[in-house]
N, C-alpha and C. Protein backbone atom coordinates (compact mmCIF):
# COMPACT_ATOMS: atom_id res chain seq x y z
N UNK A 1 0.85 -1.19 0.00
CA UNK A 1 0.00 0.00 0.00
C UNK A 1 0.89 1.24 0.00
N UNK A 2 0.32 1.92 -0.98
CA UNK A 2 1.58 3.28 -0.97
C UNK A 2 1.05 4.38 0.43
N UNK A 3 2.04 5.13 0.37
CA UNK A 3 1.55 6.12 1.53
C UNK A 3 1.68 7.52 0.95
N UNK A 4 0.59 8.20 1.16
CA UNK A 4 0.38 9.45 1.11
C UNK A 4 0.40 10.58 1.63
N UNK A 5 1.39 11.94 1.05
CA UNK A 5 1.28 12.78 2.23
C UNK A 5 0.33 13.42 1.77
N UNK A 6 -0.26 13.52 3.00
CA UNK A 6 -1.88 14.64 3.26
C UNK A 6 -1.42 15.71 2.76
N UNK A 7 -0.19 16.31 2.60
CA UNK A 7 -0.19 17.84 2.13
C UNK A 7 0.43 17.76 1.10
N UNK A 8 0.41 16.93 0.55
CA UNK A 8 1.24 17.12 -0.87
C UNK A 8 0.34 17.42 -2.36
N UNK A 9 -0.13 18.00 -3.04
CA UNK A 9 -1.04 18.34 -4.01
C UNK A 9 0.11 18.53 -5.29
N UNK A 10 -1.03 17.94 -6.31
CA UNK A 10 -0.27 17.89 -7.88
C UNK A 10 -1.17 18.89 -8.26
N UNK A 11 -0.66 20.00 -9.08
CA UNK A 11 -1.23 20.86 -9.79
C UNK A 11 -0.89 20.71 -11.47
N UNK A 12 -2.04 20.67 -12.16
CA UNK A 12 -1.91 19.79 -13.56
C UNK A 12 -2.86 21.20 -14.63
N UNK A 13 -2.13 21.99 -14.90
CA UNK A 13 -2.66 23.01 -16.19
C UNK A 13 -1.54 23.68 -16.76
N UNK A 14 -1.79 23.86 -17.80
CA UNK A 14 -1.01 24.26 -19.54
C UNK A 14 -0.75 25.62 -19.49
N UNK A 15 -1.67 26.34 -18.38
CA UNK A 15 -1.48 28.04 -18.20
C UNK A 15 -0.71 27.82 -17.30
N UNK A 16 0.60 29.07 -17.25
CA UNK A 16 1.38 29.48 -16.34
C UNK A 16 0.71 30.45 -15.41
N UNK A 17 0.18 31.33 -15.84
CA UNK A 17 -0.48 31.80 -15.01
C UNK A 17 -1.36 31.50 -14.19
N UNK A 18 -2.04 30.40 -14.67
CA UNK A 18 -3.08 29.83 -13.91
C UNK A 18 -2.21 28.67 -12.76
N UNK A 19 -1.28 28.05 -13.26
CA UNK A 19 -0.28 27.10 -12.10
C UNK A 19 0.31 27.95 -11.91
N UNK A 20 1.02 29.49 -11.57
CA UNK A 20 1.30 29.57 -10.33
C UNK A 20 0.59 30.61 -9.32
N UNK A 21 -0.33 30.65 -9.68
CA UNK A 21 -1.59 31.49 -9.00
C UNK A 21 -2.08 29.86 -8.22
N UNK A 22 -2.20 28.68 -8.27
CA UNK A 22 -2.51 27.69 -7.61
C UNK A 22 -1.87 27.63 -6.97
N UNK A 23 -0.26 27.60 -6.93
CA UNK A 23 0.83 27.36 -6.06
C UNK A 23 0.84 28.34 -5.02
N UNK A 24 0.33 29.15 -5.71
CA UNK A 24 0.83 30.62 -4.70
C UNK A 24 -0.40 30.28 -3.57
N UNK A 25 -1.51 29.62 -4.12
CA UNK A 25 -3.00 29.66 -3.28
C UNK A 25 -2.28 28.96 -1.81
N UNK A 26 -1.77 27.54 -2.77
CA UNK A 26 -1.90 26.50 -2.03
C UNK A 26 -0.61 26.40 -1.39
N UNK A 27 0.69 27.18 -1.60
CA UNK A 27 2.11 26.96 -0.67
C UNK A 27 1.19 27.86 0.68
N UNK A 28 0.12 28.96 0.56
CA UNK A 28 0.21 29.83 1.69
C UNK A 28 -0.77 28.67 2.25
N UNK A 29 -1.49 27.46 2.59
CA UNK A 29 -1.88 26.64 2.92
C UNK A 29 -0.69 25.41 3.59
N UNK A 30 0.17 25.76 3.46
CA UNK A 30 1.31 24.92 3.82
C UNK A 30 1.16 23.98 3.46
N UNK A 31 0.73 23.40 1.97
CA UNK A 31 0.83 22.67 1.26
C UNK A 31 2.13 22.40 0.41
N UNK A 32 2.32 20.84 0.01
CA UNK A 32 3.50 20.69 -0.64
C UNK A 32 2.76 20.85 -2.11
N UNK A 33 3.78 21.64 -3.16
CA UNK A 33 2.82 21.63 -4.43
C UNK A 33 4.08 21.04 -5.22
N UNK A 34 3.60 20.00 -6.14
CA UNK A 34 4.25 19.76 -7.39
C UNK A 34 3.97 20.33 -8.62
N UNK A 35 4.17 20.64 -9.54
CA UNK A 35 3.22 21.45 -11.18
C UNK A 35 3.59 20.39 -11.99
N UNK A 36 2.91 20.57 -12.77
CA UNK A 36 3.04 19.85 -14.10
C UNK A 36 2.43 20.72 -15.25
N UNK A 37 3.02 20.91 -16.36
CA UNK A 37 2.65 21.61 -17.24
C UNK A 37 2.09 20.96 -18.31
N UNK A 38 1.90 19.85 -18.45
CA UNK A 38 0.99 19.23 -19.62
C UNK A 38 0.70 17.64 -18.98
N UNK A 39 0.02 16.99 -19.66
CA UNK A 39 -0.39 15.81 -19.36
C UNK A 39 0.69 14.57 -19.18
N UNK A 40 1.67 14.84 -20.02
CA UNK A 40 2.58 13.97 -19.84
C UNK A 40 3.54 13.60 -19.12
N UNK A 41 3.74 15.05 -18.35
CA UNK A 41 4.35 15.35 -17.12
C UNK A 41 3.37 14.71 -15.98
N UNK A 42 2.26 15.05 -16.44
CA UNK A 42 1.05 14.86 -14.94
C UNK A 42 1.50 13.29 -14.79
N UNK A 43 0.89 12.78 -16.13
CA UNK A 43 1.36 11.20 -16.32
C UNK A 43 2.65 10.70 -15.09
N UNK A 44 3.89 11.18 -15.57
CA UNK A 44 4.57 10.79 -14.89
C UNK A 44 4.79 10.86 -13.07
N UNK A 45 4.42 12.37 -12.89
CA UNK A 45 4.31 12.44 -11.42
C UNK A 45 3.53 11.57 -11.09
N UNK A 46 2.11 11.44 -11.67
CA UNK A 46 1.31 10.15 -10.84
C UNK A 46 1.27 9.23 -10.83
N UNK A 47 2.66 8.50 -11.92
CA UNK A 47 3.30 7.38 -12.20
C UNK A 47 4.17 6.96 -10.45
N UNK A 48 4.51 8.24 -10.70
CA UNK A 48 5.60 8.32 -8.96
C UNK A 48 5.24 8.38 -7.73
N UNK A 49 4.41 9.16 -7.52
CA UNK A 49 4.08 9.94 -6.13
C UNK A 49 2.56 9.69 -6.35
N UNK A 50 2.58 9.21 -4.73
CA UNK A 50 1.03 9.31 -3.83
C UNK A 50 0.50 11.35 -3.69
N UNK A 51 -0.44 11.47 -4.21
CA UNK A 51 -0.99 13.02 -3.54
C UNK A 51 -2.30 12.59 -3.16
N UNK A 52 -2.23 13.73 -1.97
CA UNK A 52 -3.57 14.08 -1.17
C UNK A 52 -4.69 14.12 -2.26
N UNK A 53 -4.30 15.45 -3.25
CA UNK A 53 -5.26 15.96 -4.03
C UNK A 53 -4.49 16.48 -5.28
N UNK A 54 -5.69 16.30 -6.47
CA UNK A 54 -4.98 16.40 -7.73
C UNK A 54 -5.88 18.17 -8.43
N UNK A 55 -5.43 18.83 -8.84
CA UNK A 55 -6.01 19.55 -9.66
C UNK A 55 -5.35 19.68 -10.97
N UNK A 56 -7.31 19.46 -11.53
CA UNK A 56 -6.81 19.04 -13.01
C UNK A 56 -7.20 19.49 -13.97
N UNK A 57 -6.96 20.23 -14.81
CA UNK A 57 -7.04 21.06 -16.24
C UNK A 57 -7.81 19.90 -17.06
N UNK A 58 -9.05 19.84 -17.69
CA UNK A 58 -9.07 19.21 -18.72
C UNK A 58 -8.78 19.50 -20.26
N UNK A 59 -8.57 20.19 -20.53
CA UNK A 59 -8.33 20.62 -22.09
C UNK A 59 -6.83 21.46 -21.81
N UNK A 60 -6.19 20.45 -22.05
CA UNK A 60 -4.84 21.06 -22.87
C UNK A 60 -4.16 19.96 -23.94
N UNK A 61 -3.31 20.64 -24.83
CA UNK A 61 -2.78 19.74 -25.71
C UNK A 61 -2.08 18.45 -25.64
N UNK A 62 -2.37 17.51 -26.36
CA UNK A 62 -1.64 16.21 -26.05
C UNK A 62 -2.62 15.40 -25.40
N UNK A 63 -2.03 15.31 -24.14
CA UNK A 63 -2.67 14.14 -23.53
C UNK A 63 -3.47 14.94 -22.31
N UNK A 64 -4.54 15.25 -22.50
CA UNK A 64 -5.48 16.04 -21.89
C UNK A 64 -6.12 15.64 -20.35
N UNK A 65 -6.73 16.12 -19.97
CA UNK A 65 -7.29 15.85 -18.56
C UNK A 65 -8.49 14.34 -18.72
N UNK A 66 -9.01 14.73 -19.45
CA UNK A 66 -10.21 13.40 -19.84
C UNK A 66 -8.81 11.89 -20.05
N UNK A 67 -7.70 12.10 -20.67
CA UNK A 67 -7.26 11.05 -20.67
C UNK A 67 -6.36 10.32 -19.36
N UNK A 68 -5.61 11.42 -18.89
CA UNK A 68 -5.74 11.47 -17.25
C UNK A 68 -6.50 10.58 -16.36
N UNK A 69 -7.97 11.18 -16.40
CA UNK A 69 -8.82 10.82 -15.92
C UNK A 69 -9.08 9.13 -16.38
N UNK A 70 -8.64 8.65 -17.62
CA UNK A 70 -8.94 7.19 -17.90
C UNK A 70 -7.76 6.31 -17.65
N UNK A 71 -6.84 6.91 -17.39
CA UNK A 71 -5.87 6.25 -17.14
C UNK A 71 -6.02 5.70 -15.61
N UNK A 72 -6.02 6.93 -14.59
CA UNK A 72 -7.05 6.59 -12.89
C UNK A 72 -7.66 5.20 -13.15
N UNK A 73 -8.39 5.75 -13.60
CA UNK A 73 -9.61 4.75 -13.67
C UNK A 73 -9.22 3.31 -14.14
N UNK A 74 -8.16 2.87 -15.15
CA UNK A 74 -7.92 2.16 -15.53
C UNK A 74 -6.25 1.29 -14.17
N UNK A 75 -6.18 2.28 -13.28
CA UNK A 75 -5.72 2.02 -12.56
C UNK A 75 -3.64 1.49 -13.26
N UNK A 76 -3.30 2.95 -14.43
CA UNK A 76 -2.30 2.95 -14.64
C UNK A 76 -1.18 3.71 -13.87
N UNK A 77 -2.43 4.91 -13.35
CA UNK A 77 -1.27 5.49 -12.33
C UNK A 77 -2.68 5.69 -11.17
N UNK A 78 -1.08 6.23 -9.87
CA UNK A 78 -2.11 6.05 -8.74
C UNK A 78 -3.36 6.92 -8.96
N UNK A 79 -4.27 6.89 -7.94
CA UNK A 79 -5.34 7.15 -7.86
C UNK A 79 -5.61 8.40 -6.56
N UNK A 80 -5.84 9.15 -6.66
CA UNK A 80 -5.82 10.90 -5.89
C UNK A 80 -7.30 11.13 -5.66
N UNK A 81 -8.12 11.91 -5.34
CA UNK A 81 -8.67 12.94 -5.35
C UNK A 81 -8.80 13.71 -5.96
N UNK A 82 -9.83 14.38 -7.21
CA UNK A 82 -9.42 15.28 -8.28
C UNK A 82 -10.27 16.37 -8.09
N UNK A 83 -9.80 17.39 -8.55
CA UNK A 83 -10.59 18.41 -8.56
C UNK A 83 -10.41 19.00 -10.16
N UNK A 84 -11.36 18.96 -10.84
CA UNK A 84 -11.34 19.64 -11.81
C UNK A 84 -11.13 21.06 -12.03
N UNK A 85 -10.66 21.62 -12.71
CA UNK A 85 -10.42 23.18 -13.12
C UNK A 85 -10.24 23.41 -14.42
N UNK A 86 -11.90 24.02 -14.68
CA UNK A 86 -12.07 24.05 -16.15
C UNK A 86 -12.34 25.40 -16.65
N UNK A 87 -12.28 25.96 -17.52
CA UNK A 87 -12.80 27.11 -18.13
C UNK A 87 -14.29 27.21 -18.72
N UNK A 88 -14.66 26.21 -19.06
CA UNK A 88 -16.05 26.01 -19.20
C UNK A 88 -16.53 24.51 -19.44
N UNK A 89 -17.60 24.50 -18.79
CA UNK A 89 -18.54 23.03 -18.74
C UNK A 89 -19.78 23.00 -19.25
N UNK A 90 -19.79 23.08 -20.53
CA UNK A 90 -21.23 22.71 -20.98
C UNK A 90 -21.66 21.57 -21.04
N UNK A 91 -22.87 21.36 -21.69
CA UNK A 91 -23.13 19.72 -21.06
C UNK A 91 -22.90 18.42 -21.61
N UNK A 92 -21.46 18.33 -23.04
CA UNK A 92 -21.14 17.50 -23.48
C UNK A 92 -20.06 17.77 -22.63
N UNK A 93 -19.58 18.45 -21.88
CA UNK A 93 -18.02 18.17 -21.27
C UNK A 93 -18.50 17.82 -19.57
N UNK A 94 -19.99 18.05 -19.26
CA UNK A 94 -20.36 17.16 -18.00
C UNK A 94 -20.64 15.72 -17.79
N UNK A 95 -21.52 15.51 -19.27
CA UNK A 95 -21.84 14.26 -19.64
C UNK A 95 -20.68 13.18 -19.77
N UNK A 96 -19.86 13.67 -20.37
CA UNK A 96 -18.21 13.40 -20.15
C UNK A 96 -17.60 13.03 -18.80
N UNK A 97 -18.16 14.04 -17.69
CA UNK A 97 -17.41 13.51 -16.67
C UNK A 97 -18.10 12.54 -16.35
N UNK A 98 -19.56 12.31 -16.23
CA UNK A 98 -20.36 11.63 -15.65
C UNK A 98 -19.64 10.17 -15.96
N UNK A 99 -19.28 9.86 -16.83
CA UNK A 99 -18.84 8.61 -17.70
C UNK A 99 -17.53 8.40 -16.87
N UNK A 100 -16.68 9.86 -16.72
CA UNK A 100 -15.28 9.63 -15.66
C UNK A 100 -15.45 9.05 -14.42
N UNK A 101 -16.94 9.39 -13.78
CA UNK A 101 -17.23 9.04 -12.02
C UNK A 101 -16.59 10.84 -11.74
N UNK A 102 -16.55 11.72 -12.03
CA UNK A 102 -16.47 12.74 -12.03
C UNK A 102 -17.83 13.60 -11.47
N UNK A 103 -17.75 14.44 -10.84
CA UNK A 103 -19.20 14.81 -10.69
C UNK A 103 -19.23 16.76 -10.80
N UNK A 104 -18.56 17.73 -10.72
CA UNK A 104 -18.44 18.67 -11.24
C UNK A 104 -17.08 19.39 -11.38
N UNK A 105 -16.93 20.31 -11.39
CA UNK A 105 -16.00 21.29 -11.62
C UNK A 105 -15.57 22.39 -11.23
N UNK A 106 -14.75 22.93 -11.07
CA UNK A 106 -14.31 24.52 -10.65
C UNK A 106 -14.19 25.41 -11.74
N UNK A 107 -14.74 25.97 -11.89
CA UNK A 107 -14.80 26.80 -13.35
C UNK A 107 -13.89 28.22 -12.91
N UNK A 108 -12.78 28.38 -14.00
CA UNK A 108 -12.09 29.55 -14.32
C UNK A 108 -13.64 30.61 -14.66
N UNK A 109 -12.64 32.15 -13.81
CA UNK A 109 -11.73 32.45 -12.87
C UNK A 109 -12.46 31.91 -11.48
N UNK A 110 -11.93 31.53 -10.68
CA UNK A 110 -12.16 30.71 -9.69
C UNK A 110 -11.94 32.01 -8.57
N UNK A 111 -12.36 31.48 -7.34
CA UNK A 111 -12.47 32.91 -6.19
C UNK A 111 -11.31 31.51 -5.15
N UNK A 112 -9.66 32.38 -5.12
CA UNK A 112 -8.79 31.77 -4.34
C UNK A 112 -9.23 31.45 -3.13
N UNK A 113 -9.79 32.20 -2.26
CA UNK A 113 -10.14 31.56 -0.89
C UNK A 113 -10.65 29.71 -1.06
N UNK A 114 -11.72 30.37 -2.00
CA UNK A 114 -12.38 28.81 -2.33
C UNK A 114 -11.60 27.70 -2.75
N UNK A 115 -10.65 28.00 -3.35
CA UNK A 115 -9.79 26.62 -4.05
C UNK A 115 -8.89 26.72 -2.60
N UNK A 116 -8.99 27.20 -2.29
CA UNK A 116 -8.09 27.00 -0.60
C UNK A 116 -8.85 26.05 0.51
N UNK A 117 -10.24 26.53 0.41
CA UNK A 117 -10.72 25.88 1.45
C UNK A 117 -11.19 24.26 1.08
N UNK A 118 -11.30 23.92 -0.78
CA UNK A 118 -11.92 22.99 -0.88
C UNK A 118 -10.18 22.09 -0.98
N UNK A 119 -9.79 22.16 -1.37
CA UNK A 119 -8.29 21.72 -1.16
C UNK A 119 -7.73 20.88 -0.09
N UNK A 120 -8.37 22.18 1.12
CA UNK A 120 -7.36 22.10 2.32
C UNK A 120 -8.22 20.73 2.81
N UNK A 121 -9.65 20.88 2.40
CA UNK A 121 -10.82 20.09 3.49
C UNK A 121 -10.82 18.50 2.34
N UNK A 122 -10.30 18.65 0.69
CA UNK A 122 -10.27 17.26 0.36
C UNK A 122 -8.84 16.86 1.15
N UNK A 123 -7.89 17.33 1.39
CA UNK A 123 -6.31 16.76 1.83
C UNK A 123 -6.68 15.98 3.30
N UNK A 124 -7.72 16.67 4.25
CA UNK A 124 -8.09 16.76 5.74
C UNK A 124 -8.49 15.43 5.62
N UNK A 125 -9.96 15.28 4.47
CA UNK A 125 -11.35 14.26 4.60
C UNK A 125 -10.35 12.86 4.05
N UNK A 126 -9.30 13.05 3.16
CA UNK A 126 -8.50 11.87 2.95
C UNK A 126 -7.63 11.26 3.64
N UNK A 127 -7.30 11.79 4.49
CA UNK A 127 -6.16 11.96 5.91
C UNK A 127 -6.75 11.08 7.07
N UNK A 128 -8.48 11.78 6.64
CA UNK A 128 -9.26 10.97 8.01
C UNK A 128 -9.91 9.49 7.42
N UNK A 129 -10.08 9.13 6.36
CA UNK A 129 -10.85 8.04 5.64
C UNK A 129 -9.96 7.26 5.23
N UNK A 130 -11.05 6.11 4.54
CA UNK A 130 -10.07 4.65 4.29
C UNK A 130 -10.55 4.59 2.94
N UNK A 131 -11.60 5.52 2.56
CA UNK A 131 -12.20 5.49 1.12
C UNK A 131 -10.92 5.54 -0.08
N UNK A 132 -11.63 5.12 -1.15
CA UNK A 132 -10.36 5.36 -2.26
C UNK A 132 -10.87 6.51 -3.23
N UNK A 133 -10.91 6.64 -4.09
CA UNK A 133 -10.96 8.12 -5.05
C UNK A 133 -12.11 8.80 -4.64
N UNK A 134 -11.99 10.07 -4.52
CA UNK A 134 -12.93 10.76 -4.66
C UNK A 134 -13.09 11.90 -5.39
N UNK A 135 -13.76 13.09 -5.41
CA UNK A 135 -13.99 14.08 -6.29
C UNK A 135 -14.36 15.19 -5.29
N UNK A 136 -13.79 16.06 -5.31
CA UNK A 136 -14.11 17.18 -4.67
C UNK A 136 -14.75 18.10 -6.02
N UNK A 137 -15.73 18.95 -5.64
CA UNK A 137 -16.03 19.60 -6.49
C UNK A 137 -16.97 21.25 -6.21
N UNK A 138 -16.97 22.18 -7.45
CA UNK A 138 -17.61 23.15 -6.97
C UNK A 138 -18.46 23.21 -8.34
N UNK A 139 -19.44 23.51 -8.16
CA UNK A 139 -20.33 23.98 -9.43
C UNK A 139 -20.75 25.75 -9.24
N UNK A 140 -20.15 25.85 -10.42
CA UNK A 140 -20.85 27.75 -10.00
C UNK A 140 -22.50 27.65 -11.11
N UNK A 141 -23.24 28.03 -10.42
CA UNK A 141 -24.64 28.52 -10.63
C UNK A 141 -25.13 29.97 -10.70
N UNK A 142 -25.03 30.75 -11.08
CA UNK A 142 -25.01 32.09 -10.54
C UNK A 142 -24.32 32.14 -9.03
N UNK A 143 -23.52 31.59 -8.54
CA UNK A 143 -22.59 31.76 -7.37
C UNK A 143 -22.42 30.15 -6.51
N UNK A 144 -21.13 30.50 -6.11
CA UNK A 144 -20.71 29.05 -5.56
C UNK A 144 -21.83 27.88 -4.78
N UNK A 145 -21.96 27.07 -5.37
CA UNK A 145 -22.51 25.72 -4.52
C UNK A 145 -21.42 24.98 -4.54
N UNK A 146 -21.10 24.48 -3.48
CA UNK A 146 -19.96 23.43 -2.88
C UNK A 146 -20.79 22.29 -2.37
N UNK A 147 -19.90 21.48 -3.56
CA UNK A 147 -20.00 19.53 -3.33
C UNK A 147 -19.26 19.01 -3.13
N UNK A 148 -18.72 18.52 -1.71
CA UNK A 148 -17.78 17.38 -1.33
C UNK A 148 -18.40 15.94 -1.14
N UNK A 149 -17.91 15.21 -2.20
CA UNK A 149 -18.48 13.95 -2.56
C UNK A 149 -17.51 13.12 -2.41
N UNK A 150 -17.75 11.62 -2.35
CA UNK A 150 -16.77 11.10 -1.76
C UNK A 150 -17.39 9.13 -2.65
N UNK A 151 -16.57 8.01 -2.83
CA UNK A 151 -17.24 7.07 -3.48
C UNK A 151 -16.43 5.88 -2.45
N UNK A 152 -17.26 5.40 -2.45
CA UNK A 152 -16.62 3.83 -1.66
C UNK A 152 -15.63 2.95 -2.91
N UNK A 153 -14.57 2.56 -2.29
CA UNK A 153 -14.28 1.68 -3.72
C UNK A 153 -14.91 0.60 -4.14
C-alpha cells in the first residue's frame, strides 16, 4: 500500500499563469505543491508519487485531462482525489465527466479563498478516511454551490 502525504497536491494546467496562481493559493496553505505543465508530465508524477489531491485542467494539448482521468480509472497510475479546473462546462463536457465518475467542476476564474478551502478540506477528509478516489467539487450557478463527494471503492 503506498503512503500518502496529506499535504502534498499535484497541480496539472497548460497556463502558467493559472499554475502559479494555484501554487501561490496553495504553498500559503502549507501545502506541498508539485506542477506539471501538460499531461505527460502529470502522467509521470502520478506514475511516482502518492498526492492528497490532484487539480486538473481538462483541455490542454496532447494528452489532456479526460485522458488522465482514464488512465485513474484504468488504474495505470495512482489514484488521488481530483478536482477539476475548467474554463467552461457545458453539457457535453459534464456528460463526459459523468462517464469519468467525475461529478463537477471549478470553473475559471475561480475565487482563491475557495480553491483554498476545498483543497485544504479534500487533503483533511482523505487523511481521516479509508475510502479510495474521490472528487471534490464546486459547481458555480449564478454563485458558488460546494460539493464534497466522496465514493466507496
Amino acid at each position: 500500500m503506498t503512503v500518502v502525504d496529506q499535504r502534498r497536491v499535484l497541480v496539472v494546467d497548460d497556463d502558467p499563469g493559472i499554475r502559479d496562481l494555484l501554487v501561490k493559493i496553495l504553498t500559503m496553505q502549507d501545502l506541498t505543491v508539485d506542477v506539471a505543465e501538460d499531461g505527460v508530465r502529470a502522467v509521470a508524477l502520478l506514475t511516482e508519487n502518492p498526492y492528497a489531491v490532484v487539480l486538473l485542467d481538462l483541455m490542454m494539448p496532447g494528452v489532456d485531462g479526460f485522458s488522465i482521468l482514464d488512465r485513474i480509472g484504468r488504474g495505470e497510475i495512482l489514484s488521488a482525489p481530483v478536482v477539476l479546473v475548467v474554463t467552461a462546462a457545458d453539457r457535453a463536457t459534464i456528460d463526459r465527466l459523468d462517464a469519468q465518475r467525475i461529478h463537477g467542476v471549478i470553473r475559471k476564474p475561480f475565487d482563491p479563498d475557495e480553491i483554498a478551502r476545498l483543497v485544504v478540506a479534500c487533503a483533511e477528509i482523505k487523511s481521516r478516511s479509508s475510502f479510495g478516489p474521490m472528487a471534490i467539487a464546486t459547481m458555480l450557478a449564478g454563485g458558488p454551490f460546494f460539493a464534497l463527494l466522496h465514493r466507496l471503492p
